[in-house]
Protein backbone atom coordinates (compact mmCIF):
# COMPACT_ATOMS: atom_id res chain seq x y z
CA UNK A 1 3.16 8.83 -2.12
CA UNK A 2 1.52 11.66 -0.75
CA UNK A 3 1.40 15.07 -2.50
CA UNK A 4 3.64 17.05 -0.29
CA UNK A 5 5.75 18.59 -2.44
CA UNK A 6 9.14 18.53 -3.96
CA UNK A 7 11.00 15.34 -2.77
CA UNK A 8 14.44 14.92 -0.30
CA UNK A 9 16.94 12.51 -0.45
CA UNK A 10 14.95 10.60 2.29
CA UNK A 11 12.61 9.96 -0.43
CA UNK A 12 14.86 8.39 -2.94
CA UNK A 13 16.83 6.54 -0.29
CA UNK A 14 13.51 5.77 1.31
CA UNK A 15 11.87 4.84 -1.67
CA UNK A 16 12.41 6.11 -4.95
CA UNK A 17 15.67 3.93 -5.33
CA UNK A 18 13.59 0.67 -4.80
CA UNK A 19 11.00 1.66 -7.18
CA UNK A 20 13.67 1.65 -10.10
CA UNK A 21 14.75 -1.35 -9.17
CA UNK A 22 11.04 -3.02 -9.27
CA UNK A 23 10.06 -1.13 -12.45
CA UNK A 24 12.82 -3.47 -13.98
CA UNK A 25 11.37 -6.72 -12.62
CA UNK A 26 7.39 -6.35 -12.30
CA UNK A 27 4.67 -4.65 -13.37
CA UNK A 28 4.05 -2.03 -11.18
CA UNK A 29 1.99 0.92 -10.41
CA UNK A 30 3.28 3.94 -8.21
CA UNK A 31 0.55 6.31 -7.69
CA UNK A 32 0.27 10.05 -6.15
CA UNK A 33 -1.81 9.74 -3.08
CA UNK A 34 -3.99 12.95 -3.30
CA UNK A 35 -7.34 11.55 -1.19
CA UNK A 36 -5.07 10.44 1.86
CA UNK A 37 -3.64 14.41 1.66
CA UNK A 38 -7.13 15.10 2.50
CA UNK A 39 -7.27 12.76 5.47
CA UNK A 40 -4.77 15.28 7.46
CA UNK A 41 -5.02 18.40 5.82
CA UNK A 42 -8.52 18.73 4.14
CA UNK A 43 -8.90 22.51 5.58
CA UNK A 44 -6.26 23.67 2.75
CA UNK A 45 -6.37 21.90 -0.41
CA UNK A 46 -4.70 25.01 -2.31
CA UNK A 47 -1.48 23.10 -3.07
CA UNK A 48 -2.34 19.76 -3.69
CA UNK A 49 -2.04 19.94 -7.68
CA UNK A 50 1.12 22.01 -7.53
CA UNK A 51 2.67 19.34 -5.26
CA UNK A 52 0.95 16.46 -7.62
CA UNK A 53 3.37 17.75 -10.39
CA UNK A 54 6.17 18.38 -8.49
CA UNK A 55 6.18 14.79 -6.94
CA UNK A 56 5.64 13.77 -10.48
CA UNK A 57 8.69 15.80 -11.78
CA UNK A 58 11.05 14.44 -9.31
CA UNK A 59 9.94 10.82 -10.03
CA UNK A 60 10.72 11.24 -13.82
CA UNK A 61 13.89 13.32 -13.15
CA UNK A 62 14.97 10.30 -10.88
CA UNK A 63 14.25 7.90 -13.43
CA UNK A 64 10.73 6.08 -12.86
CA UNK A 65 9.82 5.42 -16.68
CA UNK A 66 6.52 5.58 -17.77
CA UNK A 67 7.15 3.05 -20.48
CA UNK A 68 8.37 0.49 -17.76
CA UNK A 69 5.99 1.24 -14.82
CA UNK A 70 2.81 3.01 -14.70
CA UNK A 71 2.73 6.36 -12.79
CA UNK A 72 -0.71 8.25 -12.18
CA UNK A 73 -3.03 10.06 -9.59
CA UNK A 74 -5.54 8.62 -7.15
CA UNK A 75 -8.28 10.52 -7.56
CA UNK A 76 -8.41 9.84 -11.44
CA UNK A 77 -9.35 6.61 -10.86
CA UNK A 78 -13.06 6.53 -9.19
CA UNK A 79 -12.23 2.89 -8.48
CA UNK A 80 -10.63 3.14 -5.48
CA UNK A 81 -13.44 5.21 -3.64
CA UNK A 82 -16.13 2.29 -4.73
CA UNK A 83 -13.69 -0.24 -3.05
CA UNK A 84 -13.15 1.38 0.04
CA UNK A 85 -16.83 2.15 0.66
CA UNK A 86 -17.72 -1.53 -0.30
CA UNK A 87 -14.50 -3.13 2.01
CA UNK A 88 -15.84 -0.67 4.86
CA UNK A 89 -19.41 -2.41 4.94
CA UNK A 90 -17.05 -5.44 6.22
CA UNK A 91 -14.08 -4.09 8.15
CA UNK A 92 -15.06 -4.18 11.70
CA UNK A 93 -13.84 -0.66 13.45
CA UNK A 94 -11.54 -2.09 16.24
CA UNK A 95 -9.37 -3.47 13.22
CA UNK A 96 -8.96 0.41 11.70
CA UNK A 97 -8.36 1.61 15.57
CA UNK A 98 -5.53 -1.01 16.20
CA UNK A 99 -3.40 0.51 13.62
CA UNK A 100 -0.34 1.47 15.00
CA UNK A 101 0.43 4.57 12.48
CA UNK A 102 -2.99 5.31 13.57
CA UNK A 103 -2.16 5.67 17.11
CA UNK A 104 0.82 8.03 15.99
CA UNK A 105 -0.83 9.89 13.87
CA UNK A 106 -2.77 10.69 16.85
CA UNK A 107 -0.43 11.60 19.46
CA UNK A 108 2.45 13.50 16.51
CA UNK A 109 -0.33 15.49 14.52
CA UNK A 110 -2.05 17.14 17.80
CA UNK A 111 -2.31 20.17 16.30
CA UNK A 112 -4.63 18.45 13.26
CA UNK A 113 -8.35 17.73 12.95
CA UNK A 114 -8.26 14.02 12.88
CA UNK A 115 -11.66 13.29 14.67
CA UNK A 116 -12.91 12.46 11.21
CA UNK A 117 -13.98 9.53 9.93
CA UNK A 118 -11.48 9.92 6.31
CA UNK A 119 -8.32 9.69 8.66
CA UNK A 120 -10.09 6.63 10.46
CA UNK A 121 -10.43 4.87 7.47
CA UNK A 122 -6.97 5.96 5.68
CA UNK A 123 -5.84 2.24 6.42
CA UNK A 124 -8.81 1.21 4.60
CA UNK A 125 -8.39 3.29 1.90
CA UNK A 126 -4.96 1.91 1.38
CA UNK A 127 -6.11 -1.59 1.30
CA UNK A 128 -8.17 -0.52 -1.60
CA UNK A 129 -5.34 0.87 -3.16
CA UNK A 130 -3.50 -2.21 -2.73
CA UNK A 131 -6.01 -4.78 -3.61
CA UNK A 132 -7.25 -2.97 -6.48
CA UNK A 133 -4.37 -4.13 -8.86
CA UNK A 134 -3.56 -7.51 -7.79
CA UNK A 135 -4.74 -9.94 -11.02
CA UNK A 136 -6.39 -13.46 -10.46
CA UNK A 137 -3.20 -16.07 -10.50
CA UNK A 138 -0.52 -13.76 -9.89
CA UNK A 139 1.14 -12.37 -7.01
CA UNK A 140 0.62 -8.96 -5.46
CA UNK A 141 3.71 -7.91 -3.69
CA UNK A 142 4.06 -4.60 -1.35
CA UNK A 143 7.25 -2.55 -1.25
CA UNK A 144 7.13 -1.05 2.13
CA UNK A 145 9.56 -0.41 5.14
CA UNK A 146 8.88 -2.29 8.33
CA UNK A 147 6.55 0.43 9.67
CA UNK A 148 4.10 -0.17 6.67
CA UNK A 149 3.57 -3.65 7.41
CA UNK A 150 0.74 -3.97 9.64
CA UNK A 151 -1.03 -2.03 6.41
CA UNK A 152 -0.43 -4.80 4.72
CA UNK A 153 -1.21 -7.04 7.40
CA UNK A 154 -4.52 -5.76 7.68
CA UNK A 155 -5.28 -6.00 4.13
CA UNK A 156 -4.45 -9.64 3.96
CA UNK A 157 -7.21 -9.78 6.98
CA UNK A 158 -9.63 -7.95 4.80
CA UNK A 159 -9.10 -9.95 1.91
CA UNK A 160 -9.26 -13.35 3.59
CA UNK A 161 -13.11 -11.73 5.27
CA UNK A 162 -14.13 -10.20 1.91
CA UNK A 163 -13.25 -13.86 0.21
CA UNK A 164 -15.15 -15.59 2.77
CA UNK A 165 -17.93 -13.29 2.47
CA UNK A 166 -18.67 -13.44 -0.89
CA UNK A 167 -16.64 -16.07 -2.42
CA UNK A 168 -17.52 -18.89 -0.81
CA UNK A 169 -19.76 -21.58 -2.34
CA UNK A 170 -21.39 -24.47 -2.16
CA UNK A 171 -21.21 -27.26 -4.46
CA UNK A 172 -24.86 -28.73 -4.32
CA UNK A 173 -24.23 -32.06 -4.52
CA UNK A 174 -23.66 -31.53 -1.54
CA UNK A 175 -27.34 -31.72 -0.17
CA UNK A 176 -27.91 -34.72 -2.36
CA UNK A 177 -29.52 -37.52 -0.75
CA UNK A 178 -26.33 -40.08 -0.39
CA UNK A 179 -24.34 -37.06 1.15
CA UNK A 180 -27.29 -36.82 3.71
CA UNK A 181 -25.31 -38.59 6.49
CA UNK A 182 -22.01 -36.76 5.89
CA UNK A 183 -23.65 -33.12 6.00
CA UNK A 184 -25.38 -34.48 9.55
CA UNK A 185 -22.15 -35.29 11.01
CA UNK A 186 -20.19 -32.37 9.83
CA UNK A 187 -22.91 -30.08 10.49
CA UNK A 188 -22.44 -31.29 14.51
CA UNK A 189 -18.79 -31.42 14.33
CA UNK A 190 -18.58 -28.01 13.79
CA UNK A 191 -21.34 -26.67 15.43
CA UNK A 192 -22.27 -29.25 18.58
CA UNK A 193 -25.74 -29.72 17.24
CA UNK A 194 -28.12 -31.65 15.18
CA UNK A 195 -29.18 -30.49 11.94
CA UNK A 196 -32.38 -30.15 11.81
CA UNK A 197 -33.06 -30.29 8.08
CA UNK A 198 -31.76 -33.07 7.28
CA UNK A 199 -32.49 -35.59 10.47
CA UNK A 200 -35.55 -36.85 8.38
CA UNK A 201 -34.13 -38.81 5.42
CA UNK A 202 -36.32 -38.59 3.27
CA UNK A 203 -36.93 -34.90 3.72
CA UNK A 204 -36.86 -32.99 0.92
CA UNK A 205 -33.44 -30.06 0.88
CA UNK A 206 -35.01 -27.01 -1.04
CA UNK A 207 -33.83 -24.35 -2.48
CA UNK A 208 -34.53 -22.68 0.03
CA UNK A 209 -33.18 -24.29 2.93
CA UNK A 210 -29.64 -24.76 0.58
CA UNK A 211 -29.38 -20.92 0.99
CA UNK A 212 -29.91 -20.61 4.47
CA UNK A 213 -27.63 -23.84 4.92
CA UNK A 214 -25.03 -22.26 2.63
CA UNK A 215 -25.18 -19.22 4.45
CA UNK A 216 -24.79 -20.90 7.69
CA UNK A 217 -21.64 -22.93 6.15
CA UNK A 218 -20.20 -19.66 5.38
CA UNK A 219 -20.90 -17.85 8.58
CA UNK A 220 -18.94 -20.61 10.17
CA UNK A 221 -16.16 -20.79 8.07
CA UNK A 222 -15.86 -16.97 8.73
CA UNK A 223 -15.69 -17.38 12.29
CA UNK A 224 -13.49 -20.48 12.73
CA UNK A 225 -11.00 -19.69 9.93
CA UNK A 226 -10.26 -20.89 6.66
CA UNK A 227 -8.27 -23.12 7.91
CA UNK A 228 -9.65 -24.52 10.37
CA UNK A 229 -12.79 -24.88 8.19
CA UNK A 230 -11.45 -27.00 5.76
CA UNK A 231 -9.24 -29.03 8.54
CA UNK A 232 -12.33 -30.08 10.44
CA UNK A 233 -14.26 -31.13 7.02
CA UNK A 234 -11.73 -33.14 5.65
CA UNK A 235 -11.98 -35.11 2.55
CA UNK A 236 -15.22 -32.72 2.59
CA UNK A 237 -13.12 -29.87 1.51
CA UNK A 238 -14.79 -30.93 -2.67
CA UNK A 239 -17.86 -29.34 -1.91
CA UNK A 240 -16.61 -26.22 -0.96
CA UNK A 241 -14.81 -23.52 -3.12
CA UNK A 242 -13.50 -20.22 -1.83
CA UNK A 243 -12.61 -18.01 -4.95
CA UNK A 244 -9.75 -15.88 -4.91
CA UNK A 245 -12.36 -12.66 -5.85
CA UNK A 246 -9.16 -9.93 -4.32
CA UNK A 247 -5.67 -11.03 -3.99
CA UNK A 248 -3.96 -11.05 -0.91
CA UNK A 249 -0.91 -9.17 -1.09
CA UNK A 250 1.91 -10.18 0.27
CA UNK A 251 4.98 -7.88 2.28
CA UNK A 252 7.75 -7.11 0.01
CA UNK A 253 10.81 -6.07 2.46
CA UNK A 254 12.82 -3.06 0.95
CA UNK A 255 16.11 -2.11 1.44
CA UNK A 256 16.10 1.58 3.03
CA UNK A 257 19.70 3.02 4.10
CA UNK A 258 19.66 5.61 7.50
CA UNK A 259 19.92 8.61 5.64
CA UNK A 260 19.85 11.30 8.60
CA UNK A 261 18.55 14.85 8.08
CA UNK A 262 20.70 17.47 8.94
CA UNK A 263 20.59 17.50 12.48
CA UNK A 264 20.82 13.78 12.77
CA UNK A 265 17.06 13.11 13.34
CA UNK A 266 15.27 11.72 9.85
CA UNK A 267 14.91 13.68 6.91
CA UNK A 268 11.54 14.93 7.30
CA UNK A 269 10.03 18.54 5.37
CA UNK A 270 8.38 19.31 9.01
CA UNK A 271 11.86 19.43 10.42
CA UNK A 272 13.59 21.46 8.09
CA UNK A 273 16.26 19.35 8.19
CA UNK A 274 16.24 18.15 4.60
CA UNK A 275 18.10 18.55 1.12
CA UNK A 276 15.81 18.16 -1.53
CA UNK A 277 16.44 16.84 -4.70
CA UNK A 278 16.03 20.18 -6.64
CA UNK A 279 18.40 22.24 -4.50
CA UNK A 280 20.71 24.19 -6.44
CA UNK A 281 24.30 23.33 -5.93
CA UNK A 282 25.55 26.40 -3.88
CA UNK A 283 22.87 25.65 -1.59
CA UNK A 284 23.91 21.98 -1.23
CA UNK A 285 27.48 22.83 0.14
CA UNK A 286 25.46 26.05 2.52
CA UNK A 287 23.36 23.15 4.15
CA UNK A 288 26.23 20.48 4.79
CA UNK A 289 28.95 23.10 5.52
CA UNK A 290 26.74 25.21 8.16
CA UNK A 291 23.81 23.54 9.27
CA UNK A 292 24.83 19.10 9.18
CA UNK A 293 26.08 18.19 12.10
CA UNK A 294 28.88 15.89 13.20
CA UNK A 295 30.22 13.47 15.91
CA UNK A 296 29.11 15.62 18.87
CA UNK A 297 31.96 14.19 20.68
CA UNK A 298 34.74 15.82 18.66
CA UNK A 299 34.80 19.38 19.58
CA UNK A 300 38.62 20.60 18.57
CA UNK A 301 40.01 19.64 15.32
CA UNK A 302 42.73 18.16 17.02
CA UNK A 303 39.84 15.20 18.43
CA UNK A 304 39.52 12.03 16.98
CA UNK A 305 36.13 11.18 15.57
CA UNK A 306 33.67 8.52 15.72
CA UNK A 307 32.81 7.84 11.54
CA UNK A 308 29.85 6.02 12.57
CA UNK A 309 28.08 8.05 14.56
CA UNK A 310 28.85 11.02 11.86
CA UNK A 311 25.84 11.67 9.91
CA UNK A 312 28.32 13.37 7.00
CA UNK A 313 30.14 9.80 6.92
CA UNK A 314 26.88 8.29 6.39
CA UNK A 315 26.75 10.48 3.30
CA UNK A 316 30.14 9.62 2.19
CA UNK A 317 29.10 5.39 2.50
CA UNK A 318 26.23 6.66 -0.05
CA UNK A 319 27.88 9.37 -2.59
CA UNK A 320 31.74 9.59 -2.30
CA UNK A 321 33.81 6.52 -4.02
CA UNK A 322 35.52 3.75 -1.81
CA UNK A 323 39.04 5.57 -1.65
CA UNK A 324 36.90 8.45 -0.18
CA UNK A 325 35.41 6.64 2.19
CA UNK A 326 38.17 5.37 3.28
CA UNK A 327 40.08 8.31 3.54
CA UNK A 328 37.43 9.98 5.16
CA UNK A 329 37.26 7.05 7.77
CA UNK A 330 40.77 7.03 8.54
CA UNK A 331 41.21 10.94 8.72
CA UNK A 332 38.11 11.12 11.12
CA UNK A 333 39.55 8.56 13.54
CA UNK A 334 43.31 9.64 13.80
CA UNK A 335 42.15 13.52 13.63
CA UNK A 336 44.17 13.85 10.39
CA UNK A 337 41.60 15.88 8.96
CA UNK A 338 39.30 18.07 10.14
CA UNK A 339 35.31 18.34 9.55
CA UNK A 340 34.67 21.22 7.09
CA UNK A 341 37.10 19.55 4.94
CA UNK A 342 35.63 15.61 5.39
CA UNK A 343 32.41 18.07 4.49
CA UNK A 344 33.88 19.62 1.63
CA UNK A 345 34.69 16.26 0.05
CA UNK A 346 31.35 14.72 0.66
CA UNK A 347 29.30 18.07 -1.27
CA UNK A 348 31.40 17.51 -4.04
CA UNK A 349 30.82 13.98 -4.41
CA UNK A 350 26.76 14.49 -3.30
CA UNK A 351 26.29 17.64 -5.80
CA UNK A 352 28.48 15.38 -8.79
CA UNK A 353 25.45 12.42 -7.89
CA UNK A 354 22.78 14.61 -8.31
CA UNK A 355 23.31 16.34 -11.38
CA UNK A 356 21.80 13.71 -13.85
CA UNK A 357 18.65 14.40 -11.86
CA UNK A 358 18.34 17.75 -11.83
CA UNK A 359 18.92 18.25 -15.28
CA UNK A 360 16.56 15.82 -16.43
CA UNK A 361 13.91 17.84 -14.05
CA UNK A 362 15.02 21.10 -15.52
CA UNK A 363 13.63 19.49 -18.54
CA UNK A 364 10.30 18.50 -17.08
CA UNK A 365 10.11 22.21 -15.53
CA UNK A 366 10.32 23.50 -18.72
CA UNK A 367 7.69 21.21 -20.29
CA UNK A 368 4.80 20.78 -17.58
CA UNK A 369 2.45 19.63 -20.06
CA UNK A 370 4.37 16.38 -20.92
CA UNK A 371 4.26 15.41 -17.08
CA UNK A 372 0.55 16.40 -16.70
CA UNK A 373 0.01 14.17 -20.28
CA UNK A 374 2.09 11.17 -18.58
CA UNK A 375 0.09 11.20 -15.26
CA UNK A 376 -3.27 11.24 -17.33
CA UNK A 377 -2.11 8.07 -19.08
CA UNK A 378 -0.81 6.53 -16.00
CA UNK A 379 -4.56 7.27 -15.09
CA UNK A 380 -5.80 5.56 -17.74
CA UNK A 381 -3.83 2.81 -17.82
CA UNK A 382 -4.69 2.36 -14.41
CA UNK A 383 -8.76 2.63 -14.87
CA UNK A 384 -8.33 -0.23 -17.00
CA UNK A 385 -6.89 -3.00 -14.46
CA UNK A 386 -9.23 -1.38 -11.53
CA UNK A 387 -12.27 -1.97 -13.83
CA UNK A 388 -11.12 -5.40 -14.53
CA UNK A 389 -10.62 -6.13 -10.53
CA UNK A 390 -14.22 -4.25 -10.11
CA UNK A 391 -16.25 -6.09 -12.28
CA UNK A 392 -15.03 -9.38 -10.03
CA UNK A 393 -16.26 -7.48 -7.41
CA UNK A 394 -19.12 -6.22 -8.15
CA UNK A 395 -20.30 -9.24 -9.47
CA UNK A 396 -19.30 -11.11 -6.35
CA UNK A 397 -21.16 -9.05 -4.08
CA UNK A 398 -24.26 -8.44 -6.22
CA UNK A 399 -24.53 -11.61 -8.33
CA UNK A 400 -25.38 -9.10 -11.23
CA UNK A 401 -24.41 -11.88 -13.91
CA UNK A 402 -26.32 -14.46 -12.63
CA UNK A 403 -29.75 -12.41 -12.12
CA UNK A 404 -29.00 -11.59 -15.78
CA UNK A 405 -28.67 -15.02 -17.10
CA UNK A 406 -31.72 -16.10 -14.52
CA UNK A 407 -34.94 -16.52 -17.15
CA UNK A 408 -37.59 -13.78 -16.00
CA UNK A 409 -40.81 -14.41 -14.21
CA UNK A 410 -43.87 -13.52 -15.31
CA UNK A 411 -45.88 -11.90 -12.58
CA UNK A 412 -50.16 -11.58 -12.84
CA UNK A 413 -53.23 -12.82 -11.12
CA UNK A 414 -54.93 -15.96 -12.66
CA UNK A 415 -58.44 -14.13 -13.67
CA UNK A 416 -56.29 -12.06 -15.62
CA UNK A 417 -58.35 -8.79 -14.68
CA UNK A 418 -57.23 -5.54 -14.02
């Protein structure tokens, strides 16, 4: 979540309400996304560390638990940044351009700088932070609404290239002599042609040529799929092993009510349309009772309404109890009551829900430290699994561990002059 500030009810409705209910099931880690601020609004980074606590705040006051899920900041873990620079060598441009939050971005934000090359490659960046915390033999899941999922779409995508890439191999019995004839034929099955290093059987299959060969092999299996790879080679398939080096996440479908703003459109800060979280009481019932809107179709009190159209009945289905509701439903329909008081009901019930939370922030207000301490440990915690995930990668990519176990050689002319 970016650092934007204090958070609405179209956060916890949005979000926030899922996230308790996965801190009870998995492990999970919910992060404050202060790099992708920068990719929209690097020109003023004055509030970004105020906002960082007060997203922080309303996540505790809310009920995220530290002890059950592990909350921390983006930028404290240097992890991410290698990632993304390391999945950009690979992630072909067209693939960050077909984005279709991208394309939005583009046209909503006109009045932004986003001819940069950060808000190009915010996708990619999120791919890293996805990627980075999914563990070998378990499954990564993604909590997002239906407009995230070509995100995680196109992180599958990058996973499955980055696999291919570097965590494909070869098993060399492969270039054996009796498995001379079966390399020939696949080799022409897949490509259409002869292979010319093995057409002479009793050539000899260096080391040399198995690289090249097992480069080639790769190459191809990049380009025709997985899939289609292993289809076409059969029974071949035990000479081949793609390791699972990044886990490909998978889309986790959340629940997210309509929560309208106050004018009907969604709750968003830039439409100052929203109720935060932290909003006093008396301001609560000011917002609903002057400025939320109703059934624009019932202009006299003596009109019937339409409930479900009414973006204060909405509220009720989400705040008020069932006989509420349904008193609220039935008065709106038949005219039997009128809106400031279906309004007056639905405050009382929405300021009686948010109480809890805003006394457990008033607790965090008054002890900043203890959320700054939290986040730093969330950090920590976090470092931990993204060094785990990094060493797989770096190894995968460099082959650090094998030049290290390789035995040295010794390098000098044979007169052994200077």
């Amino acid at each position: 979540m970016r650092p934007t500030g204090r958070l609405h009810l179209g956060h916890f409705f949005g979000a926030l309400s899922n996230w308790l209910k996965l801190q009870e099931e998995y492990e999970c880690f919910f992060f404050v996304a202060d790099w992708h601020a920068l990719t929209t609004h690097y020109e003023d980074t004055s509030s970004i560390a105020e906002n960082t606590l007060q997203v922080a705040m309303d996540w505790l006051a809310v009920g995220l638990d530290p002890a059950k899920s592990t909350l921390f900041v983006q930028s404290q873990v240097l992890e991410h940044a290698e990632l993304h620079v390391l999945l950009s060598m690979i992630t072909p441009l067209s693939w960050l351009e077909r984005v279709p939050t991208y394309k939005e971005q583009i046209e909503n934000l006109k009045d932004r700088d986003l001819g940069t090359y950060g808000f190009l490659g915010y996708p990619l960046l999120q791919s890293a932070d996805i990627v980075m915390y999914g563990e070998p033999k378990q499954d990564l899941l993604v909590p997002v609404g239906e407009d995230q999922a070509p995100h995680v779409e196109l992180t599958r995508e990058i996973v499955r290239k980055f696999n291919t890439h570097f965590g494909f191999s070869v098993n060399q019995e492969l270039f054996l002599a009796q498995n001379r004839d079966w390399l020939s034929g696949v080799w022409k099955d897949l490509t259409g042609k002869l292979l010319a290093l093995v057409t002479d059987p009793a050539a000899e299959i260096n080391s040399e040529k198995r690289v090249a060969l097992e480069s080639d092999l790769s190459r191809i299996a990049l380009e025709t799929g997985l899939d289609n790879f292993f289809e076409k080679i059969g029974k071949g398939s035990k000479f081949f092993r793609v390791a699972s080096i990044l886990r490909e996440p998978a889309y986790l479908p959340t629940e997210t009510p309509r929560l309208p703003g106050l004018d009907g459109r969604r709750m968003a800060k830039s439409y100052g349309n929203a109720i935060w979280l932290s909003d006093p009481p008396a301001e609560i019932r000011t917002k609903v009772l002057k400025h939320m809107m109703t059934d624009p179709q019932r202009v006299r009190r003596t009109d019937p309404g339409r409930p479900e159209v009414c973006p204060v009945f909405a509220y009720h289905k989400l705040f008020s109890p069932p006989d509420t509701i349904a008193w609220a439903d039935q008065g709106c329909r038949t005219a039997g009551i009128g809106c400031v008081e279906c309004k007056n009901a639905m405050a009382d019930n929405l300021v009686k829900w948010i109480e809890p939370i805003q006394a457990r922030r008033k607790e965090f207000e008054a002890h900043p430290q203890q959320v700054w301490d939290i986040l730093d440990a969330g950090s920590d915690q976090a470092r931990k699994a993204a060094k785990r995930t990094m060493k797989r990668v770096r190894n995968s990519i460099f082959k650090w561990n094998e030049a290290r176990e390789r035995p040295s050689v010794a390098v000098g002319n044979a007169s052994g002059g200077s």
